[in-house]
N, C-alpha and C. Protein backbone atom coordinates (compact mmCIF):
# COMPACT_ATOMS: atom_id res chain seq x y z
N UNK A 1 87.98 97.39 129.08
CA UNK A 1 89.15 96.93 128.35
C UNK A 1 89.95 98.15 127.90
N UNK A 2 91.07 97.84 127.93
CA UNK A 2 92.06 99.15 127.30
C UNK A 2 92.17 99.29 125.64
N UNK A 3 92.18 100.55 125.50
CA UNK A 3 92.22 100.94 124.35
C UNK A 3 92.82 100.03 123.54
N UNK A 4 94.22 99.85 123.33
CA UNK A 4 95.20 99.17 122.56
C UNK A 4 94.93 97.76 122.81
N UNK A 5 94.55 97.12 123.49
CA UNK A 5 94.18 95.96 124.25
C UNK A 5 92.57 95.65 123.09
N UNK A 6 92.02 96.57 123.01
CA UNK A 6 90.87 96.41 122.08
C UNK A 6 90.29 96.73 120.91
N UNK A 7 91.61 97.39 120.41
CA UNK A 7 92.08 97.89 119.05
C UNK A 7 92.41 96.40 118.48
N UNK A 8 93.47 95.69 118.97
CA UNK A 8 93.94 94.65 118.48
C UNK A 8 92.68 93.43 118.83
N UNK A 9 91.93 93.38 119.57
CA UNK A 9 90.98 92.22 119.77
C UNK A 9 89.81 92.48 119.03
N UNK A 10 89.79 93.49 118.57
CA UNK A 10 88.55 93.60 117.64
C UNK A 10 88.84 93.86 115.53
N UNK A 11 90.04 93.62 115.87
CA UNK A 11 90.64 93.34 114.70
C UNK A 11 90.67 94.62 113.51
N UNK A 12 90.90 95.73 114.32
CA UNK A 12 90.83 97.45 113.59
C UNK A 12 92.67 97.40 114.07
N UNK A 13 93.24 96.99 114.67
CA UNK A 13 94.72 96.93 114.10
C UNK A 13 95.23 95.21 114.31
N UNK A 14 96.34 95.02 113.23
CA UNK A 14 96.84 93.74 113.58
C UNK A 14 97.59 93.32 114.51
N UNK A 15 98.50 93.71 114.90
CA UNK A 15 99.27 94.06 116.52
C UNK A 15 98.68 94.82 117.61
N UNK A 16 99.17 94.56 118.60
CA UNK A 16 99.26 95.09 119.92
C UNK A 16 99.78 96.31 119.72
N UNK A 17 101.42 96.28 119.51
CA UNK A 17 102.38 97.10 119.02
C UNK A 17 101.97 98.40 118.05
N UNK A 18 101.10 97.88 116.77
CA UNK A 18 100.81 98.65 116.26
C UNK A 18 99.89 99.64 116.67
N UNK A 19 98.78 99.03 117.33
CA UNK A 19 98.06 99.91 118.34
C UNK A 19 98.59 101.02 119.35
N UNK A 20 99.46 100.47 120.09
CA UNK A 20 100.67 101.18 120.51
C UNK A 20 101.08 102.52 120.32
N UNK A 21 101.68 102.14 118.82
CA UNK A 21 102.12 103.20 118.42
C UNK A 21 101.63 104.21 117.84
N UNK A 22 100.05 104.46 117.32
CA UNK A 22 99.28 104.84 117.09
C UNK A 22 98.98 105.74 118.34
N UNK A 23 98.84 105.22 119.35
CA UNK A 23 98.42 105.99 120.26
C UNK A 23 99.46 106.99 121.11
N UNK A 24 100.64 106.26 120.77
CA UNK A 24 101.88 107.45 121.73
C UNK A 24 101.97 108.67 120.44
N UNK A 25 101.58 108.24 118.85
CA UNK A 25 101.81 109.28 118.07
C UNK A 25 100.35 110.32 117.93
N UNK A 26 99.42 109.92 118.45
CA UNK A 26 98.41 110.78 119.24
C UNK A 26 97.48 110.94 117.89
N UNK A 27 96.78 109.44 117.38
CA UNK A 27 96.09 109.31 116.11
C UNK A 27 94.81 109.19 116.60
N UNK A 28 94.28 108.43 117.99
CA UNK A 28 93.34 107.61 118.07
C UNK A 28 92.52 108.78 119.27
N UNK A 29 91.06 108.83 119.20
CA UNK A 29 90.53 109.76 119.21
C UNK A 29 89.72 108.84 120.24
N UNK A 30 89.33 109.35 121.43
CA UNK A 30 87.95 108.50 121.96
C UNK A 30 87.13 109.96 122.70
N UNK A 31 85.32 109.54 122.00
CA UNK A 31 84.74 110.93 122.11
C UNK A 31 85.48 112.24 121.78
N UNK A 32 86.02 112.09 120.49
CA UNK A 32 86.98 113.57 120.42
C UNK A 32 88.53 114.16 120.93
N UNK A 33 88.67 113.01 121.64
CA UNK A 33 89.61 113.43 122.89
C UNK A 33 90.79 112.77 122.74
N UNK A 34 92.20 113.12 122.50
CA UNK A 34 93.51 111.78 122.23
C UNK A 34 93.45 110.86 123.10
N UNK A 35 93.97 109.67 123.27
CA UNK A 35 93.94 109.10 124.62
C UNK A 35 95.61 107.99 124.72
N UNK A 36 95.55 107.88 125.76
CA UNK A 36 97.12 107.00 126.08
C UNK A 36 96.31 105.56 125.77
N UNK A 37 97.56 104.45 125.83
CA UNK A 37 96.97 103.29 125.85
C UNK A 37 96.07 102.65 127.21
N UNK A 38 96.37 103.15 127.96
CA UNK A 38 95.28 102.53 129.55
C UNK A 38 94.18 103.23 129.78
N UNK A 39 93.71 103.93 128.63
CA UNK A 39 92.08 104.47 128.65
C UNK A 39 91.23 103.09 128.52
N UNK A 40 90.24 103.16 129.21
CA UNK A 40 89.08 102.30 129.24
C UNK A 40 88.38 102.82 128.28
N UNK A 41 87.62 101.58 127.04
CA UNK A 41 86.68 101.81 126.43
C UNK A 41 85.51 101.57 126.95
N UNK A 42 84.71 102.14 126.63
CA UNK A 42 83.20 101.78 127.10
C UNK A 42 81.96 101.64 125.92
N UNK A 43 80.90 100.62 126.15
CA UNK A 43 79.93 100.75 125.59
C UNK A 43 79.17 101.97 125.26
N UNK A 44 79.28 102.56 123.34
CA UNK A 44 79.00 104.02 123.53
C UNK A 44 79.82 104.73 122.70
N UNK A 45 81.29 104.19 123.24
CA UNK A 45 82.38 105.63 123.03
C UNK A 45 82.48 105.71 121.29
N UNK A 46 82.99 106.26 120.62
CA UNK A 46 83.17 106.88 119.30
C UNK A 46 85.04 106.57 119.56
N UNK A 47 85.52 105.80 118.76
CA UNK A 47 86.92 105.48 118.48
C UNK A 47 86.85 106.24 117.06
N UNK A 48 87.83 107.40 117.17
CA UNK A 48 88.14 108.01 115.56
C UNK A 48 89.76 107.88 115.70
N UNK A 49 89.95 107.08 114.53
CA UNK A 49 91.59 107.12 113.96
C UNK A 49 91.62 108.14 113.03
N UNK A 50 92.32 108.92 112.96
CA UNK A 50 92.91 109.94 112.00
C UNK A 50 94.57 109.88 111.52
N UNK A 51 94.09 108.66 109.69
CA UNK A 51 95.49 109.14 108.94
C UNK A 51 95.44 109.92 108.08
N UNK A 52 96.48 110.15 108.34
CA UNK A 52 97.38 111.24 107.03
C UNK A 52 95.90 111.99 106.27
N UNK A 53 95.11 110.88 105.65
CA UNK A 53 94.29 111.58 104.52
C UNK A 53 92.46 111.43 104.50
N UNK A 54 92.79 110.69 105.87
CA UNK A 54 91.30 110.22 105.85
C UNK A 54 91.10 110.23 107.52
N UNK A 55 90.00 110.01 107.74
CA UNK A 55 89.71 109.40 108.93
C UNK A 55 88.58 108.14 109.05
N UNK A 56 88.98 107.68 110.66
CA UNK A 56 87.66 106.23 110.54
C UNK A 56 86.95 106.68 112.01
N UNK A 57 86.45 106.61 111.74
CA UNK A 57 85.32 106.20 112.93
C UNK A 57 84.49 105.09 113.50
N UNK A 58 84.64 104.49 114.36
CA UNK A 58 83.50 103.30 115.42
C UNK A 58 83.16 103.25 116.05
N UNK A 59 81.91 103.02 116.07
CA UNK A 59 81.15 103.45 117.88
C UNK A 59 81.46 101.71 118.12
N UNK A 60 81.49 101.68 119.75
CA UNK A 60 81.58 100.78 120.59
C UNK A 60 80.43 100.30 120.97
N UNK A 61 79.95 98.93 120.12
CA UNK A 61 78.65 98.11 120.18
C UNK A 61 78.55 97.38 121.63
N UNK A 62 79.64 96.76 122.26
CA UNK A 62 80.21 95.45 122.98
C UNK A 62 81.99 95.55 123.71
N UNK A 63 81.95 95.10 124.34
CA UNK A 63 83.65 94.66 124.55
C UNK A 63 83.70 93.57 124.61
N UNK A 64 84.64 93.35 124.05
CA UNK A 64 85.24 91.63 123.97
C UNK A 64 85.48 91.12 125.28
N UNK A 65 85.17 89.82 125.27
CA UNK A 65 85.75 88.43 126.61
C UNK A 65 86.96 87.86 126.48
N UNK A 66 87.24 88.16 125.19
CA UNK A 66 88.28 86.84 124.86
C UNK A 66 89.69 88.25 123.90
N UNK A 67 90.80 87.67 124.49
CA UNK A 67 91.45 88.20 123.87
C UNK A 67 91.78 88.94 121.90
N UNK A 68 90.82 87.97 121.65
CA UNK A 68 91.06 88.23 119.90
C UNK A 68 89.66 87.88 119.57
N UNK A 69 88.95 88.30 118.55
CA UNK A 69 87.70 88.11 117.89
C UNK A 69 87.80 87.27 116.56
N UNK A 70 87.05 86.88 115.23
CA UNK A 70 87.54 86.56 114.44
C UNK A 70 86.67 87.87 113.51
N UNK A 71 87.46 87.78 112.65
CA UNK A 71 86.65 88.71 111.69
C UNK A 71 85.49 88.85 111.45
N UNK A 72 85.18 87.96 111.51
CA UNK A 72 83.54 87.43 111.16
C UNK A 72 82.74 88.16 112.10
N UNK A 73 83.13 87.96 113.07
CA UNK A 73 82.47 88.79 114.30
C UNK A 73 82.76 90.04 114.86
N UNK A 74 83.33 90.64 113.97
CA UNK A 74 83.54 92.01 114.09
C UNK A 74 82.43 92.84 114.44
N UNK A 75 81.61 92.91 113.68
CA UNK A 75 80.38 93.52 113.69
C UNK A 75 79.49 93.80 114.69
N UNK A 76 79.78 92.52 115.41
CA UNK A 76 79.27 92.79 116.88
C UNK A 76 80.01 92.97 117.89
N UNK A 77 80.97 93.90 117.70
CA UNK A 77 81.46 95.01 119.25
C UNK A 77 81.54 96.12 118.29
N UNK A 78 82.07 96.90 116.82
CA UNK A 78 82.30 98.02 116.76
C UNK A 78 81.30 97.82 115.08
N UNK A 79 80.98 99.19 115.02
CA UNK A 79 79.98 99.64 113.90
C UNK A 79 80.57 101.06 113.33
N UNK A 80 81.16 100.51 112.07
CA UNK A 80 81.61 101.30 111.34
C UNK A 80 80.90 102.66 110.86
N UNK A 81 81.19 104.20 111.04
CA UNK A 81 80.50 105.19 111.16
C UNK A 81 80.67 106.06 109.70
């Protein structure tokens, strides 16, 4: 699944868009590394967002089937670091 594509289905951004833009402004980190939006995530990888004052980190438990997750089920594709 693509980055931005699974940013927004796993419910770590609320838009598509916002995901987006995050990534052309070169925030979102996979294994260390910036990435465009048509990077493939994989079971494994380390997603680090870096704002302004903090940073987040999630390792990649799962990829989603279904376009959107519900909150509830967050937990099982990404694990907060």
């Amino acid at each position: 699944m693509r980055i931005d594509k699974f940013l927004n289905a796993v419910n770590i951004t609320k838009r598509r868009a916002v995901a987006e833009d995050m990534l052309e402004h070169k925030v979102v980190f996979i294994n260390g590394n910036a990435v465009k939006k048509a990077k493939e995530v994989k079971v494994g990888d380390i997603i680090e967002i870096r704002y302004l004052e903090k940073s987040d980190k999630f390792n990649v438990l799962e990829i989603p089937t279904t376009k959107s997750t519900p909150k509830s089920k967050m937990d099982e594709y990404i694990k907060k670091l």
